[in-house]
PDB file of N, CA and C in Angstrom:
ATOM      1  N   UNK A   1     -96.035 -29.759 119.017  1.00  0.00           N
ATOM      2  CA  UNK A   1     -97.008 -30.412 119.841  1.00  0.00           C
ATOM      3  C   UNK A   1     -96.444 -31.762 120.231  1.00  0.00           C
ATOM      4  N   UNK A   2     -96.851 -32.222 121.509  1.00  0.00           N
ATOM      5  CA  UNK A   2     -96.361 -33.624 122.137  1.00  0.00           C
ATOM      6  C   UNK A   2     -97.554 -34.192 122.321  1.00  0.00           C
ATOM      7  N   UNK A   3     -97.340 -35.610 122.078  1.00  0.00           N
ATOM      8  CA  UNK A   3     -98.525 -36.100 123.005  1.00  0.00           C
ATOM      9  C   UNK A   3     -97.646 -37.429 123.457  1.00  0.00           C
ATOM     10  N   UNK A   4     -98.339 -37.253 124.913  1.00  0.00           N
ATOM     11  CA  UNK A   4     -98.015 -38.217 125.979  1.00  0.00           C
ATOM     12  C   UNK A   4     -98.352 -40.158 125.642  1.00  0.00           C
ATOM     13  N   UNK A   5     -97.264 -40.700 125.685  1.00  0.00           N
ATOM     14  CA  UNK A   5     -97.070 -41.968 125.704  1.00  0.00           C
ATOM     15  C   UNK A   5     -97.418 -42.698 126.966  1.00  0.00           C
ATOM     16  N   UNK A   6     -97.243 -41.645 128.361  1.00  0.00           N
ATOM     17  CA  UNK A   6     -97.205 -42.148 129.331  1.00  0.00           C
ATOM     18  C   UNK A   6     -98.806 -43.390 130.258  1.00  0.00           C
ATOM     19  N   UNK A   7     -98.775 -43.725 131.359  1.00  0.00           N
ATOM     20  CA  UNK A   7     -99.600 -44.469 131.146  1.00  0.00           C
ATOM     21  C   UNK A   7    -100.648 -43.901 132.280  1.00  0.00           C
ATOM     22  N   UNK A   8    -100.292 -42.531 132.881  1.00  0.00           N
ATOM     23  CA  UNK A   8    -101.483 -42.641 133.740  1.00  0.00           C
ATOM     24  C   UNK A   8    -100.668 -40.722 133.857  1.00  0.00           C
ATOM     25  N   UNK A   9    -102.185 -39.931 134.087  1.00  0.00           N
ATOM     26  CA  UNK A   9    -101.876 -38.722 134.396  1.00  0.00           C
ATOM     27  C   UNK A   9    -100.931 -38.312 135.164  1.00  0.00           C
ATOM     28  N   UNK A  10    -100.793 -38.604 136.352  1.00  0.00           N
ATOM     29  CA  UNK A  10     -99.673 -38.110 137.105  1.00  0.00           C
ATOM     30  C   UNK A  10     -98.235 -38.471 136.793  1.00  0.00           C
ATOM     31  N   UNK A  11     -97.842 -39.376 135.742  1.00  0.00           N
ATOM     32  CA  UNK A  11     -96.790 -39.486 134.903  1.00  0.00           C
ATOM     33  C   UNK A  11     -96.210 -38.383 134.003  1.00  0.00           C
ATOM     34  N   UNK A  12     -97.641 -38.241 133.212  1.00  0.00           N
ATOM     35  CA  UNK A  12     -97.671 -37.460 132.159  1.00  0.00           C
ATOM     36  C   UNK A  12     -97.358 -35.917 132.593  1.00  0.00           C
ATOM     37  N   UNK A  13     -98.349 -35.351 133.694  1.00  0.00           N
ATOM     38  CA  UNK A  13     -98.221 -34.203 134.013  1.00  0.00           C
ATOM     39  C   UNK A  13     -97.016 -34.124 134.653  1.00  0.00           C
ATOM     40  N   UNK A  14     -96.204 -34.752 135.648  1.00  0.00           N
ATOM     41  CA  UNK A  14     -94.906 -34.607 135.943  1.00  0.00           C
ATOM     42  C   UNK A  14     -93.791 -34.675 135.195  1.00  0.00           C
ATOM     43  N   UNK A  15     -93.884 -35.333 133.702  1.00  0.00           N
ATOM     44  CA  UNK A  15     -92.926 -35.662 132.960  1.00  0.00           C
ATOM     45  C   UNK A  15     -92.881 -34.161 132.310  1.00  0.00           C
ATOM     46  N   UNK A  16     -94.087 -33.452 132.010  1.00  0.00           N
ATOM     47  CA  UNK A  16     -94.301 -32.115 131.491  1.00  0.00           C
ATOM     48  C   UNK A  16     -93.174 -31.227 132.223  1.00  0.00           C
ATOM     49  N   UNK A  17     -93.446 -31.319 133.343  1.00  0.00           N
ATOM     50  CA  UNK A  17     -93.218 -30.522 134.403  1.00  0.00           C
ATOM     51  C   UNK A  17     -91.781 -29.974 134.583  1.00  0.00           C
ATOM     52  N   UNK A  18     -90.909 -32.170 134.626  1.00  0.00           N
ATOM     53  CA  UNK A  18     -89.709 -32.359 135.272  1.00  0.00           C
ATOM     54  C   UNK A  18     -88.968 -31.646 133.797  1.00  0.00           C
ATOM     55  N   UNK A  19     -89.689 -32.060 132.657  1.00  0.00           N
ATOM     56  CA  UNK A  19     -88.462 -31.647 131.508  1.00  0.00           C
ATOM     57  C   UNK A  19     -88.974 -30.092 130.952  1.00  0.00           C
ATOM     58  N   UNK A  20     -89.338 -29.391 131.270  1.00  0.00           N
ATOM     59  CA  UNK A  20     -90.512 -27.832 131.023  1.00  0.00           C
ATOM     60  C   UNK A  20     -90.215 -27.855 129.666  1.00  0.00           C
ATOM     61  N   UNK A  21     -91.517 -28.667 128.969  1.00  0.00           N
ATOM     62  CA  UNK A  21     -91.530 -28.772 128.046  1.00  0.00           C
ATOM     63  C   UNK A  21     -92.330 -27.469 127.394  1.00  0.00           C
ATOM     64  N   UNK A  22     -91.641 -26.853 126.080  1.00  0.00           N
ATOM     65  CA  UNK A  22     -91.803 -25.398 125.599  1.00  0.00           C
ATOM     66  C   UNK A  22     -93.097 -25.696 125.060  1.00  0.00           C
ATOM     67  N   UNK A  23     -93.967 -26.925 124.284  1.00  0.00           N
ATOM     68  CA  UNK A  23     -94.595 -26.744 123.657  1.00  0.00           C
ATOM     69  C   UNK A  23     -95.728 -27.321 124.231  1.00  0.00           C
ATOM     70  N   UNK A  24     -97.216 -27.423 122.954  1.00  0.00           N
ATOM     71  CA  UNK A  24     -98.236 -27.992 123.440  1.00  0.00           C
ATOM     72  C   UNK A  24     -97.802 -29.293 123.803  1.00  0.00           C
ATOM     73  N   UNK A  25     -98.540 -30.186 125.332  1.00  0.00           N
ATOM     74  CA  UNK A  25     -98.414 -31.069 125.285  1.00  0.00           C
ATOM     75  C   UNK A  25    -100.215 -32.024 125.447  1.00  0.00           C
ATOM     76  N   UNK A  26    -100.270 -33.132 124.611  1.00  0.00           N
ATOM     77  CA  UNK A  26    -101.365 -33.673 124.725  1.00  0.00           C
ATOM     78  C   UNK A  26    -101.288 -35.143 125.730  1.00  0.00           C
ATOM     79  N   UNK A  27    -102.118 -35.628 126.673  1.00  0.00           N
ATOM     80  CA  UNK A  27    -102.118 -36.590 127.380  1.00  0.00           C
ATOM     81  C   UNK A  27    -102.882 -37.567 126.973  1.00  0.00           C
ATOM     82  N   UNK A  28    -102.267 -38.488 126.150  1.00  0.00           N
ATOM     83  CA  UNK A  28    -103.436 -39.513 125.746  1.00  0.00           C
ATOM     84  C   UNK A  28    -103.687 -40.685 126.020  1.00  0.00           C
ATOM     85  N   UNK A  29    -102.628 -40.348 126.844  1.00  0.00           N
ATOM     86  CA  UNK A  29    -102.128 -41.904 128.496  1.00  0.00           C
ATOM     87  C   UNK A  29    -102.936 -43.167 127.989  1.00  0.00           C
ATOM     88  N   UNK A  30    -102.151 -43.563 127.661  1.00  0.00           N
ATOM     89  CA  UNK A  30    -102.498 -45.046 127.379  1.00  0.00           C
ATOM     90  C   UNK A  30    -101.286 -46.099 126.851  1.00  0.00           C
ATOM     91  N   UNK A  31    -100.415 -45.460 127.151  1.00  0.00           N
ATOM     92  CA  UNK A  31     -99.116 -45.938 126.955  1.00  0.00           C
ATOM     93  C   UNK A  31     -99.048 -46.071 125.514  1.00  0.00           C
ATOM     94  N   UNK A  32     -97.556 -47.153 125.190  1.00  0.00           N
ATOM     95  CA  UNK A  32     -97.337 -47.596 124.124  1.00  0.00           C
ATOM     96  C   UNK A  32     -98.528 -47.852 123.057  1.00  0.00           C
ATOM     97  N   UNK A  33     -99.454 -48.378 123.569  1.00  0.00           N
ATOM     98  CA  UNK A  33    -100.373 -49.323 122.881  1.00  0.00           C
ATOM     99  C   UNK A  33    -101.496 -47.932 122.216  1.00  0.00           C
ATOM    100  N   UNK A  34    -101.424 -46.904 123.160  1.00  0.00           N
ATOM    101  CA  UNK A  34    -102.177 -46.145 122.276  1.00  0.00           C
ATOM    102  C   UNK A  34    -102.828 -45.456 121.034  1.00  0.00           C
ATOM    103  N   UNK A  35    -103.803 -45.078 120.493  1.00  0.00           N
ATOM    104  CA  UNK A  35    -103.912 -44.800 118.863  1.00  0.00           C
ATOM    105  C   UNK A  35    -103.288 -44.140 118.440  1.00  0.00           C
ATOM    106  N   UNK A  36    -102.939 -43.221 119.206  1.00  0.00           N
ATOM    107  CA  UNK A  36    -101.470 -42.212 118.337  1.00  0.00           C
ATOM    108  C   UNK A  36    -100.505 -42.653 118.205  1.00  0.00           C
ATOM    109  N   UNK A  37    -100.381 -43.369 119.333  1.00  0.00           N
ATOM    110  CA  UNK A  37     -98.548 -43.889 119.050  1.00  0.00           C
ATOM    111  C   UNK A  37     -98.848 -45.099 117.808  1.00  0.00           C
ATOM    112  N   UNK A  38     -99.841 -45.813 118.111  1.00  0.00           N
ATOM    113  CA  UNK A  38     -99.865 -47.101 117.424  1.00  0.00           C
ATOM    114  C   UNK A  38     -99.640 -46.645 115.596  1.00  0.00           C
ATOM    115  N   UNK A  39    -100.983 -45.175 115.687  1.00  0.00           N
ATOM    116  CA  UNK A  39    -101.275 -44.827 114.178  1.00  0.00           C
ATOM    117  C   UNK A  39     -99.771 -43.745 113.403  1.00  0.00           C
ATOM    118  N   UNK A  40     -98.498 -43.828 114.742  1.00  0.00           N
ATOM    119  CA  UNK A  40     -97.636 -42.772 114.041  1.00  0.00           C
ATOM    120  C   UNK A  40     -96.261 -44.531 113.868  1.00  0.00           C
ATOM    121  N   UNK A  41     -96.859 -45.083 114.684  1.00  0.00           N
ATOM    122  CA  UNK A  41     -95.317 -46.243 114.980  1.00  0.00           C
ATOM    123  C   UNK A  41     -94.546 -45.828 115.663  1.00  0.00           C
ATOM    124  N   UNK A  42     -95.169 -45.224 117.047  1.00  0.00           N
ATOM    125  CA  UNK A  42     -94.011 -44.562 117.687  1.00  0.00           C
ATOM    126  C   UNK A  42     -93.226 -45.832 119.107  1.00  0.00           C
ATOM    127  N   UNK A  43     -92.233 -46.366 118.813  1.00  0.00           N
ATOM    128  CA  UNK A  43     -91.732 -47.045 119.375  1.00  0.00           C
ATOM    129  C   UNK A  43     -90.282 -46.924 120.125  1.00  0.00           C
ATOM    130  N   UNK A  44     -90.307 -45.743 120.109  1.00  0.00           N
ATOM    131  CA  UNK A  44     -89.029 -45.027 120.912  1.00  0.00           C
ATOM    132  C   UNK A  44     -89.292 -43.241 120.798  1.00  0.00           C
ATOM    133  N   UNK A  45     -88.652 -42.865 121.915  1.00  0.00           N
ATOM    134  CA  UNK A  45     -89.260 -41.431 122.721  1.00  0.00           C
ATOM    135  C   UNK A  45     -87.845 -40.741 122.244  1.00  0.00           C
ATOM    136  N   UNK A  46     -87.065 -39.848 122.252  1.00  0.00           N
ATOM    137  CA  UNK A  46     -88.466 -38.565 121.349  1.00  0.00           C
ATOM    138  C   UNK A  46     -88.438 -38.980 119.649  1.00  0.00           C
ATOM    139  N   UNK A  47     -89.792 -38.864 119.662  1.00  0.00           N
ATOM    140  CA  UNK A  47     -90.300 -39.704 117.969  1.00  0.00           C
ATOM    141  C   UNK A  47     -90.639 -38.050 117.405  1.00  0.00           C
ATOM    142  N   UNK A  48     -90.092 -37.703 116.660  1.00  0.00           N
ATOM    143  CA  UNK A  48     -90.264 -36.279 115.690  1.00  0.00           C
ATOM    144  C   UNK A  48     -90.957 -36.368 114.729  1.00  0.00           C
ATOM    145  N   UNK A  49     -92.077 -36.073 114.530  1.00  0.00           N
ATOM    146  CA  UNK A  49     -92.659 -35.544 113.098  1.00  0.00           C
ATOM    147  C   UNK A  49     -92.435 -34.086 112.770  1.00  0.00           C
ATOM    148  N   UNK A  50     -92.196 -33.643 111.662  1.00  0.00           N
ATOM    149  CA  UNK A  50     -92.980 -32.212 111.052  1.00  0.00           C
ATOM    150  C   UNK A  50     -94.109 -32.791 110.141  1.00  0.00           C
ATOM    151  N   UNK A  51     -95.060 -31.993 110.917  1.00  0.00           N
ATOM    152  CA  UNK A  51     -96.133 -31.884 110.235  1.00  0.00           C
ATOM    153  C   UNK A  51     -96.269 -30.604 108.901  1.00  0.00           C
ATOM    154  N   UNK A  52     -97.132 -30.344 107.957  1.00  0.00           N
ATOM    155  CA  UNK A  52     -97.634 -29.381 107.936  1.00  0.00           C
ATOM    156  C   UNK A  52     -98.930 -28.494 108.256  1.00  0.00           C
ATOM    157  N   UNK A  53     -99.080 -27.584 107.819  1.00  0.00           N
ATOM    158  CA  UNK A  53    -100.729 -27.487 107.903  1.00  0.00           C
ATOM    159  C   UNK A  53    -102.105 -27.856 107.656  1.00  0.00           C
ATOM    160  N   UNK A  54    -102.080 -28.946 106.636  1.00  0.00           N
ATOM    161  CA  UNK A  54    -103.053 -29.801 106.412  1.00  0.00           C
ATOM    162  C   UNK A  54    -103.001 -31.124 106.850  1.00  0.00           C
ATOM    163  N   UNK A  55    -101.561 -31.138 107.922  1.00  0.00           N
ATOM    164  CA  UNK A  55    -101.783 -32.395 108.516  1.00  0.00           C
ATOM    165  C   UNK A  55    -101.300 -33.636 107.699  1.00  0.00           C
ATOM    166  N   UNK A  56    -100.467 -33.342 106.827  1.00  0.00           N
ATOM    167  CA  UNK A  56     -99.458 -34.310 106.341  1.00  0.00           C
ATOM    168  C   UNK A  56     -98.420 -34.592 106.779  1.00  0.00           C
ATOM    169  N   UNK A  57     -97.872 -35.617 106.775  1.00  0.00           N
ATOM    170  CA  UNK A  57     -96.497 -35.691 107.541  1.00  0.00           C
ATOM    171  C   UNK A  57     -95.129 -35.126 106.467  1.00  0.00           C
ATOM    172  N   UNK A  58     -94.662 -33.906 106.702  1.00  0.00           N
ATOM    173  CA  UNK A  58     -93.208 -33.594 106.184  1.00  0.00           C
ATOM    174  C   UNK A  58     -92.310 -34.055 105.682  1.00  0.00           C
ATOM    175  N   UNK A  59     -91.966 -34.497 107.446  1.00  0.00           N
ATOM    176  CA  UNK A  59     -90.648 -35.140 107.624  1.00  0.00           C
ATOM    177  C   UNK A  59     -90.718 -36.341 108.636  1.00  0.00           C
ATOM    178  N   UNK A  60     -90.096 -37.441 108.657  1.00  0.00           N
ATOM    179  CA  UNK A  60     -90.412 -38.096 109.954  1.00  0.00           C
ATOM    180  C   UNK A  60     -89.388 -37.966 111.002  1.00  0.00           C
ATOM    181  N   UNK A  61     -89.133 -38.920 111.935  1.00  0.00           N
ATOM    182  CA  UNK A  61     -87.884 -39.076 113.118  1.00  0.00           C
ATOM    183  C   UNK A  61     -86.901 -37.506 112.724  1.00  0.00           C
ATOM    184  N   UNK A  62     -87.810 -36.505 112.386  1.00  0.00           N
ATOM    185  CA  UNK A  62     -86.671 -35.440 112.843  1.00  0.00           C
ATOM    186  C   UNK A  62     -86.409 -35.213 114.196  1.00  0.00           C
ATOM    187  N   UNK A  63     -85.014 -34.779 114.247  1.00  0.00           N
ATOM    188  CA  UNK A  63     -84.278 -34.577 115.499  1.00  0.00           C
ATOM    189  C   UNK A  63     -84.704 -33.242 116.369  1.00  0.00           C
ATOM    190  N   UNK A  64     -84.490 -32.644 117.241  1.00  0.00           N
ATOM    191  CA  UNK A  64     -84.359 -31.563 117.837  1.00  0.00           C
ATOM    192  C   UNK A  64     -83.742 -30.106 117.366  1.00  0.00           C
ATOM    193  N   UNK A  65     -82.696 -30.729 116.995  1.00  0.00           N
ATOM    194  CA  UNK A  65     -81.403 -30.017 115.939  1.00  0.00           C
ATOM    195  C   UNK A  65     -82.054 -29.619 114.654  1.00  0.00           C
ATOM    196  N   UNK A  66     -82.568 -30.328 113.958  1.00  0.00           N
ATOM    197  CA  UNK A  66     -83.069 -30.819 112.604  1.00  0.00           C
ATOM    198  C   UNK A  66     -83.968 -29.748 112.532  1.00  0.00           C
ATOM    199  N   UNK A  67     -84.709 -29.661 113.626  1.00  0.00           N
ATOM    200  CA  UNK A  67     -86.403 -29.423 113.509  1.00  0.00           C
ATOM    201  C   UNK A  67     -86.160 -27.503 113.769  1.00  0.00           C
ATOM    202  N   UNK A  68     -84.569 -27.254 114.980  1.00  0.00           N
ATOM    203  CA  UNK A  68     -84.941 -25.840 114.964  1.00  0.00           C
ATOM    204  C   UNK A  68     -84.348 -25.176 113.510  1.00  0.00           C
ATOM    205  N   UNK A  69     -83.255 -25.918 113.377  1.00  0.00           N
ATOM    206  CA  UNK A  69     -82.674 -25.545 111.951  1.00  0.00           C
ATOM    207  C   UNK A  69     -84.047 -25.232 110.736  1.00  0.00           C
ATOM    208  N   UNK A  70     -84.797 -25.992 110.443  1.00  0.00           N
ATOM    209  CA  UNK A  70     -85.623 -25.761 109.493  1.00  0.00           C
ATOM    210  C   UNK A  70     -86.764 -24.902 109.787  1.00  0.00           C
ATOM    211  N   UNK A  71     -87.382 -24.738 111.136  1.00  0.00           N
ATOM    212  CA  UNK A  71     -87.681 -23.505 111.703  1.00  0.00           C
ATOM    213  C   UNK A  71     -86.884 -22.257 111.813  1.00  0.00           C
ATOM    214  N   UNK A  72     -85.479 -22.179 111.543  1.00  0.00           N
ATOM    215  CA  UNK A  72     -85.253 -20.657 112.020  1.00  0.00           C
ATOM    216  C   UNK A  72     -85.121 -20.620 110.426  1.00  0.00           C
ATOM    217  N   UNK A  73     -84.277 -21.338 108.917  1.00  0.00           N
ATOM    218  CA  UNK A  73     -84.391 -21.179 108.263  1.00  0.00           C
ATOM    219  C   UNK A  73     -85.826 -20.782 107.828  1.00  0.00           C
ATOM    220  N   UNK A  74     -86.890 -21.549 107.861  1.00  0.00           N
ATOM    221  CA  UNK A  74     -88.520 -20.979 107.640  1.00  0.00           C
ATOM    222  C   UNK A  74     -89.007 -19.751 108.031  1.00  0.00           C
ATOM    223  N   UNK A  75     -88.933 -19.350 109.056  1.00  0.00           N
ATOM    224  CA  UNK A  75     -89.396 -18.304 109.797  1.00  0.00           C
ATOM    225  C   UNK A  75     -88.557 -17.177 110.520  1.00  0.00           C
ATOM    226  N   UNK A  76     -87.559 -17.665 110.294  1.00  0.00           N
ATOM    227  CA  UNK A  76     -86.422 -17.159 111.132  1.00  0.00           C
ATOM    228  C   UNK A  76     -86.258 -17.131 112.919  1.00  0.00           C
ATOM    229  N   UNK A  77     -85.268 -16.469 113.349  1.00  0.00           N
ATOM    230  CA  UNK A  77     -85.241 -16.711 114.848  1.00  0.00           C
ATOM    231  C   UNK A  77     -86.082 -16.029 115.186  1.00  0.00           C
ATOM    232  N   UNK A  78     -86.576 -16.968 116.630  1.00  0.00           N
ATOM    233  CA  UNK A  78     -87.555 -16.523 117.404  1.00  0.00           C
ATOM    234  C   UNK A  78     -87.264 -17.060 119.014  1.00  0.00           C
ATOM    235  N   UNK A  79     -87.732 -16.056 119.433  1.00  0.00           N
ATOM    236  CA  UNK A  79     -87.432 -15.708 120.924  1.00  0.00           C
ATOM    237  C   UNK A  79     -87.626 -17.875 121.901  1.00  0.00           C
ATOM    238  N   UNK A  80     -88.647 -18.094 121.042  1.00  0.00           N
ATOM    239  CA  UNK A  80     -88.623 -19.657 122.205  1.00  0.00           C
ATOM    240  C   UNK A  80     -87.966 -20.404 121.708  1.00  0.00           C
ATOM    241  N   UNK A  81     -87.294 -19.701 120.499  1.00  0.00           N
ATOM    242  CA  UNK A  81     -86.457 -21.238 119.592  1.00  0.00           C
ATOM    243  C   UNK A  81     -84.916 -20.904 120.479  1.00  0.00           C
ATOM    244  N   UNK A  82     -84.597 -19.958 121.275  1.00  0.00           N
ATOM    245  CA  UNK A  82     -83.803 -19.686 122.258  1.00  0.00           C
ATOM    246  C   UNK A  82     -83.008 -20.789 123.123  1.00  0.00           C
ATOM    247  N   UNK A  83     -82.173 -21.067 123.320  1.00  0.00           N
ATOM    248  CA  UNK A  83     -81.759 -21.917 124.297  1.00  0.00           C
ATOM    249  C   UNK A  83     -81.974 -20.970 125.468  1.00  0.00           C
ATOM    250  N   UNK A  84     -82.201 -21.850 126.887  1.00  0.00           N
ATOM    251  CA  UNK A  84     -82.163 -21.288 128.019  1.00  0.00           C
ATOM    252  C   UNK A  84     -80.833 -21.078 128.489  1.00  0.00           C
ATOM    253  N   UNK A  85     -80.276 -19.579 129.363  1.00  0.00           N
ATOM    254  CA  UNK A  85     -78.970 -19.776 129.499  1.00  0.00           C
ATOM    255  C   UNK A  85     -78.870 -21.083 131.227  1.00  0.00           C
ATOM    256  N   UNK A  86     -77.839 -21.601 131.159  1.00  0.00           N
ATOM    257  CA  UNK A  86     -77.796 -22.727 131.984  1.00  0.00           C
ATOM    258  C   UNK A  86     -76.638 -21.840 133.355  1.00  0.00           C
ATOM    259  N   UNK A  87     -77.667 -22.252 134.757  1.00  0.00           N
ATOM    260  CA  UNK A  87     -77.023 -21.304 135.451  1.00  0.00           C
ATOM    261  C   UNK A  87     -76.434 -22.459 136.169  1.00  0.00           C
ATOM    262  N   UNK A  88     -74.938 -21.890 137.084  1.00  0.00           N
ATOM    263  CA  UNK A  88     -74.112 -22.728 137.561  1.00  0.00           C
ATOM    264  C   UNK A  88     -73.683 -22.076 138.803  1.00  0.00           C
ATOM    265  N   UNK A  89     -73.467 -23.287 139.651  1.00  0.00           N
ATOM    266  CA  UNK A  89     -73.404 -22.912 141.390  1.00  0.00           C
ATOM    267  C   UNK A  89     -71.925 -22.865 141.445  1.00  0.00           C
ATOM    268  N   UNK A  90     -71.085 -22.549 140.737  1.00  0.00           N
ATOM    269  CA  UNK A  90     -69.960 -22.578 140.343  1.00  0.00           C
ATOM    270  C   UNK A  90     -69.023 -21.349 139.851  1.00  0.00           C
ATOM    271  N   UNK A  91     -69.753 -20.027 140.406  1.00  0.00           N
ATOM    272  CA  UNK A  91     -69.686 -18.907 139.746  1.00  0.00           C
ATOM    273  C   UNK A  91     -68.378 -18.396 140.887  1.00  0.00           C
ATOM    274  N   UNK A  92     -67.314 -17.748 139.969  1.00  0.00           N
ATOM    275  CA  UNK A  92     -66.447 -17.298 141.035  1.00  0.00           C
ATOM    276  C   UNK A  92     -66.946 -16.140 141.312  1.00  0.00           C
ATOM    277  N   UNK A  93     -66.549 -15.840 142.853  1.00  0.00           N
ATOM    278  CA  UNK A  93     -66.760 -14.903 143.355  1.00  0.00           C
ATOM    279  C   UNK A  93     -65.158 -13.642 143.199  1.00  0.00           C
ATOM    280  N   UNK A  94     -65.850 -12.527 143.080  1.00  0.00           N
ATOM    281  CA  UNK A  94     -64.753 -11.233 143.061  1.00  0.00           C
ATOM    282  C   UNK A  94     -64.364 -10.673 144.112  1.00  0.00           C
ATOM    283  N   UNK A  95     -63.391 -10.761 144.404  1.00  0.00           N
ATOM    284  CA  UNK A  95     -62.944  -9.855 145.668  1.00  0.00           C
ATOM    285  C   UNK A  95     -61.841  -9.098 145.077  1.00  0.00           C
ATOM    286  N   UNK A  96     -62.436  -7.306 146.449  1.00  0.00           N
ATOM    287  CA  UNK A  96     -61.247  -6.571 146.340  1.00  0.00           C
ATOM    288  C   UNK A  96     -60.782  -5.866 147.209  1.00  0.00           C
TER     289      UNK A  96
END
């Protein structure tokens, strides 16, 4: 889950958009100063928690890396923990 730092909806929803972000995202637009960010100390983007299920904090400033590693170890692989393949305008062409 994300929630938005940004400071006004059309930030937030485009920032969703521009980076297609896989997961929930929450908009709580109010920038920096907001209660989530204020109540996690989030003072630089991307700020990682693992949570668990009762809503304790895990782990903190986990990474990207960090976070699928201990997900595929936990649960194993799963189809969105996937990288996207990255397509390129750069493809040779075959001739014969």
């Amino acid at each position: 889950m994300g929630v938005s730092i940004d400071s006004t909806d059309e930030e937030w929803k485009g920032g969703v958009d521009e980076h297609e972000l896989p997961w929930i995202n929450l908009g709580e637009v109010k920038g920096w100063s907001g209660p989530v960010a204020t109540m996690y100390g989030v003072n630089s983007i991307p700020k990682g928690f693992l949570v668990d299920s009762q809503g304790c904090i895990y782990k903190k400033n986990i990474r990207p890396a960090a976070l699928k590693e201990f997900l595929v170890d936990r649960y194993g692989m799963d189809e969105s923990l996937e990288e996207p393949e990255v397509e390129t305008d750069d493809a040779q062409e075959v001739s014969s």
